[in-house]
N, C-alpha and C. Protein backbone atom coordinates (compact mmCIF):
# COMPACT_ATOMS: atom_id res chain seq x y z
N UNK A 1 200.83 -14.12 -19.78
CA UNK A 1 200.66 -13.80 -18.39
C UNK A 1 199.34 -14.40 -17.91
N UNK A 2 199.47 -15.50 -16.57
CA UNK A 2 198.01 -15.78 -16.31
C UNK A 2 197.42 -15.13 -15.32
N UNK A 3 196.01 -14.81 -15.72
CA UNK A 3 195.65 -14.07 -14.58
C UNK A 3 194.37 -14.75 -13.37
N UNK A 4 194.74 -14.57 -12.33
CA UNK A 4 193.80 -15.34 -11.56
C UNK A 4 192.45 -14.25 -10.19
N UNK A 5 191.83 -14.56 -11.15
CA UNK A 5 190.52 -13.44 -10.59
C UNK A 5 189.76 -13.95 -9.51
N UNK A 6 190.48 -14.37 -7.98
CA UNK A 6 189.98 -14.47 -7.47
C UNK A 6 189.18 -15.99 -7.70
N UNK A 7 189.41 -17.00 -8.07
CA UNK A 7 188.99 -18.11 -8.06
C UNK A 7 189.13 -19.04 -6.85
N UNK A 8 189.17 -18.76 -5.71
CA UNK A 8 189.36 -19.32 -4.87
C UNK A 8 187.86 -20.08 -3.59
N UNK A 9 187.94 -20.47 -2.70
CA UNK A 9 186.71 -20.93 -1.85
C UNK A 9 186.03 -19.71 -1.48
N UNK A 10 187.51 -19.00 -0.67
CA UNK A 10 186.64 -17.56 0.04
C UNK A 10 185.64 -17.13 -1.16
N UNK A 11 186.82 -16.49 -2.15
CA UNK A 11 185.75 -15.51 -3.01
C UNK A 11 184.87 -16.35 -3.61
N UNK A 12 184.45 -17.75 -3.95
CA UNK A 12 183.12 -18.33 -4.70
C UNK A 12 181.88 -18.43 -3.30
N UNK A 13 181.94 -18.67 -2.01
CA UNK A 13 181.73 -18.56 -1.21
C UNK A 13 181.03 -17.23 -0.77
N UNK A 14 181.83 -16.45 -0.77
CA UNK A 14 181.59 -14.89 -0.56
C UNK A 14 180.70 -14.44 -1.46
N UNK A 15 180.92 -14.59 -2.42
CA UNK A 15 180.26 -14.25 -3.92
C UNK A 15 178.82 -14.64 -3.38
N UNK A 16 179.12 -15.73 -3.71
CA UNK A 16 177.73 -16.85 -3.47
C UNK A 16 176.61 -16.46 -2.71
N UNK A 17 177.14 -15.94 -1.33
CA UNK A 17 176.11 -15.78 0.07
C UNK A 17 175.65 -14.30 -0.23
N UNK A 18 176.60 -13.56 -0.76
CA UNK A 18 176.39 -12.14 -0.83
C UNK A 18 174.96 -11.70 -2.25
N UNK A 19 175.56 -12.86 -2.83
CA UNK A 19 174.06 -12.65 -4.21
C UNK A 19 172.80 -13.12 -3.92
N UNK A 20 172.58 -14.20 -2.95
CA UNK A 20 171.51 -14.66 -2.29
C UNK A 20 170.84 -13.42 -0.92
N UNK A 21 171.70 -13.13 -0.87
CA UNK A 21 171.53 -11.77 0.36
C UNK A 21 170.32 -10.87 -0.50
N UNK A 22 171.59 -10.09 -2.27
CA UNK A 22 170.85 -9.58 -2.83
C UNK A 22 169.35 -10.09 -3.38
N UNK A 23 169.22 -11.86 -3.74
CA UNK A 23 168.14 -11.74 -4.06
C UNK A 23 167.11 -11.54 -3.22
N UNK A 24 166.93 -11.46 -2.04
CA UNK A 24 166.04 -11.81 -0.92
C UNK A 24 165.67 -10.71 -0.25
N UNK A 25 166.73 -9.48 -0.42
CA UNK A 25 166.74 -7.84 -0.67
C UNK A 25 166.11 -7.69 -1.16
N UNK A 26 166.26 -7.82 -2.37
CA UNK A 26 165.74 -7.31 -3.85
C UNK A 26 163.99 -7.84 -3.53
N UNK A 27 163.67 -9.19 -3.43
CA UNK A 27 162.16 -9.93 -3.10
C UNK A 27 161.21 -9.00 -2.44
N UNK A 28 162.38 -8.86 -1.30
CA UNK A 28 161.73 -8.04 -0.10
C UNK A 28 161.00 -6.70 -0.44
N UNK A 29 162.39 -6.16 -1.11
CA UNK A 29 161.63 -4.68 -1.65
C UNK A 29 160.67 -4.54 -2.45
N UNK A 30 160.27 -5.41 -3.15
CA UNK A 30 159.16 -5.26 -4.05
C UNK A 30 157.67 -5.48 -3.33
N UNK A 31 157.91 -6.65 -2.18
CA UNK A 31 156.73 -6.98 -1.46
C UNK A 31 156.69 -6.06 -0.79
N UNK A 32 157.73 -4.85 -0.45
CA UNK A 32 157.05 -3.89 0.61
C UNK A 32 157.62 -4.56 1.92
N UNK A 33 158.02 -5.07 2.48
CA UNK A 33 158.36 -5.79 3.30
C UNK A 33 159.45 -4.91 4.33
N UNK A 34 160.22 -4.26 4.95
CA UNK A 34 161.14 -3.82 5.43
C UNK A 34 162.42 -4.60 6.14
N UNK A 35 161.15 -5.61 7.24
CA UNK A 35 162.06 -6.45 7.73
C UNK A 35 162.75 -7.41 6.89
N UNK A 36 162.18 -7.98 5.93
CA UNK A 36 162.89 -8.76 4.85
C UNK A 36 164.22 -8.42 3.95
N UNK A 37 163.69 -7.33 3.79
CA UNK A 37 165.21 -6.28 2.76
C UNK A 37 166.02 -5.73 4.08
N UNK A 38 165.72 -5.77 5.08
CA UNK A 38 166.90 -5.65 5.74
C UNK A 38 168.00 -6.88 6.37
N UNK A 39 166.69 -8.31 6.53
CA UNK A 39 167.43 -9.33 6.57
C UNK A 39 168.48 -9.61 4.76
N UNK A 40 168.09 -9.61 3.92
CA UNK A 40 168.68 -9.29 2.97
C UNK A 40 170.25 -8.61 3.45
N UNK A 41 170.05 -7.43 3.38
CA UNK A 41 170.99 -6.57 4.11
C UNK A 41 172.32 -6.85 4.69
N UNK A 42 171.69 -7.73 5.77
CA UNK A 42 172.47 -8.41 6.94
C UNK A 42 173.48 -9.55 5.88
N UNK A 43 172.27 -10.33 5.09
CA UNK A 43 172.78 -11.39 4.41
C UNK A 43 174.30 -11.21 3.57
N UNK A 44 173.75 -10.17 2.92
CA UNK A 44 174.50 -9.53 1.90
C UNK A 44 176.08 -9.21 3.00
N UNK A 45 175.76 -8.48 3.90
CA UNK A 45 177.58 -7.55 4.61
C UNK A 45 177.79 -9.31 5.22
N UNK A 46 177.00 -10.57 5.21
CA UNK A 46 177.70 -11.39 6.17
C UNK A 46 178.40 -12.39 4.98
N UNK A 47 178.20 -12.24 3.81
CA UNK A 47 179.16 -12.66 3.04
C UNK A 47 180.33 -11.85 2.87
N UNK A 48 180.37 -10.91 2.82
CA UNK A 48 181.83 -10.03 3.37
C UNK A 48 182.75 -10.41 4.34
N UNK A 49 181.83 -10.93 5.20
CA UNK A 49 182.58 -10.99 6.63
C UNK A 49 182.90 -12.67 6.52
N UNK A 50 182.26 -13.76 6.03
CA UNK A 50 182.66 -14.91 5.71
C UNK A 50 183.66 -14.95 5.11
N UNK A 51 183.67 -14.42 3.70
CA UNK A 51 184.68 -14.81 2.99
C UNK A 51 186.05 -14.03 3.09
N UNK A 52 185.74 -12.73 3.81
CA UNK A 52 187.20 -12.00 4.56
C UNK A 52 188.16 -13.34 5.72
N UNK A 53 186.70 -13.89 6.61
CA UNK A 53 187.14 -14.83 7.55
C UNK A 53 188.10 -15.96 6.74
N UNK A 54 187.74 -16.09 5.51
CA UNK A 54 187.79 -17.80 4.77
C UNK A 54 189.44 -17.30 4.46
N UNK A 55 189.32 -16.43 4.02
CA UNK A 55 190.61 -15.81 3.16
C UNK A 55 191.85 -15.56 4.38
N UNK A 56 191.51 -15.10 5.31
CA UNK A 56 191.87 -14.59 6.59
C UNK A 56 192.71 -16.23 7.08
N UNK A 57 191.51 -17.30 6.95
CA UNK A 57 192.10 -18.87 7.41
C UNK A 57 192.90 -19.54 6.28
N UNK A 58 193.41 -19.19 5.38
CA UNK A 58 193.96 -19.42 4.46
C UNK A 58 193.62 -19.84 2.86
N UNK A 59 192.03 -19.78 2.73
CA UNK A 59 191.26 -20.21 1.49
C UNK A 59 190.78 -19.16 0.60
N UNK A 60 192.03 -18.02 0.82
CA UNK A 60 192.26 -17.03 -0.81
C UNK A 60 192.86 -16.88 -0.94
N UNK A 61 193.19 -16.17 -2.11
CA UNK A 61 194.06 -15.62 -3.08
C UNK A 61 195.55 -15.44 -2.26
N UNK A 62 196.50 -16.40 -2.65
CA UNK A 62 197.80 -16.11 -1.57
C UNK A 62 198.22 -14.67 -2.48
N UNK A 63 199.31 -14.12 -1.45
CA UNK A 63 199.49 -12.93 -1.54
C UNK A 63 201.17 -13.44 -3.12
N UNK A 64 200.68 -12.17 -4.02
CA UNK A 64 201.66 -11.93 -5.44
C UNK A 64 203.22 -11.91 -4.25
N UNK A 65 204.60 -12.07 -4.96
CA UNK A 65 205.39 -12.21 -4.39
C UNK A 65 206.16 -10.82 -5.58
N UNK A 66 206.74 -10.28 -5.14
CA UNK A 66 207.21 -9.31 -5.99
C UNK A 66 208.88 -9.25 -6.28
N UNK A 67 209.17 -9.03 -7.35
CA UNK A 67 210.75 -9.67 -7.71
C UNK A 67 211.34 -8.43 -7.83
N UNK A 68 212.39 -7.85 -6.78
CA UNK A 68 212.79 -6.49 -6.77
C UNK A 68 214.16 -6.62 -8.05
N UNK A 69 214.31 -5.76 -8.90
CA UNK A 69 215.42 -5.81 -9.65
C UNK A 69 216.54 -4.82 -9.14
N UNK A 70 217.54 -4.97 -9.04
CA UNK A 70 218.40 -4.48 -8.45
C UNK A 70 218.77 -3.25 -9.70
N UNK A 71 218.67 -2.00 -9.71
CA UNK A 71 219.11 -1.30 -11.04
C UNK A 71 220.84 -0.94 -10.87
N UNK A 72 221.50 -1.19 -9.92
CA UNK A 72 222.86 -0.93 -9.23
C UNK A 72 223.73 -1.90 -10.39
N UNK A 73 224.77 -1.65 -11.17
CA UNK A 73 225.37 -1.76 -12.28
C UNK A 73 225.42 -3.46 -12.03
């Protein structure tokens, strides 16, 4: 059985923007900074919203197709 975890543009994309969000969060909070970890923040939910968009335009995971078995003799 192969399994496919999301290997697509959206989700490497999404992934991508959303971990750079975290590092710049993460920077922020240590310098004390507020406005920074909240741009972070922003960074982080706008890879959500990218790669929902990407997936949304057709560049994820197409949808499983499901094979109904008939149990009727």
């Amino acid at each position: 059985m192969a399994h496919d975890h999301g290997h697509t543009p959206a989700a490497w994309v999404g992934s991508i923007i959303a971990f750079v969000g975290f590092c710049v969060a993460g920077a922020f909070m240590v310098l004390d900074s507020p406005i920074g970890f909240w741009a972070g923040m922003i960074v982080i939910a706008a890879g959500g919203v990218i790669g929902g968009a990407m997936r949304a335009a057709g560049m994820g995971q197409k949808p499983k197709r499901q094979i109904l078995v008939n149990s009727e003799g």
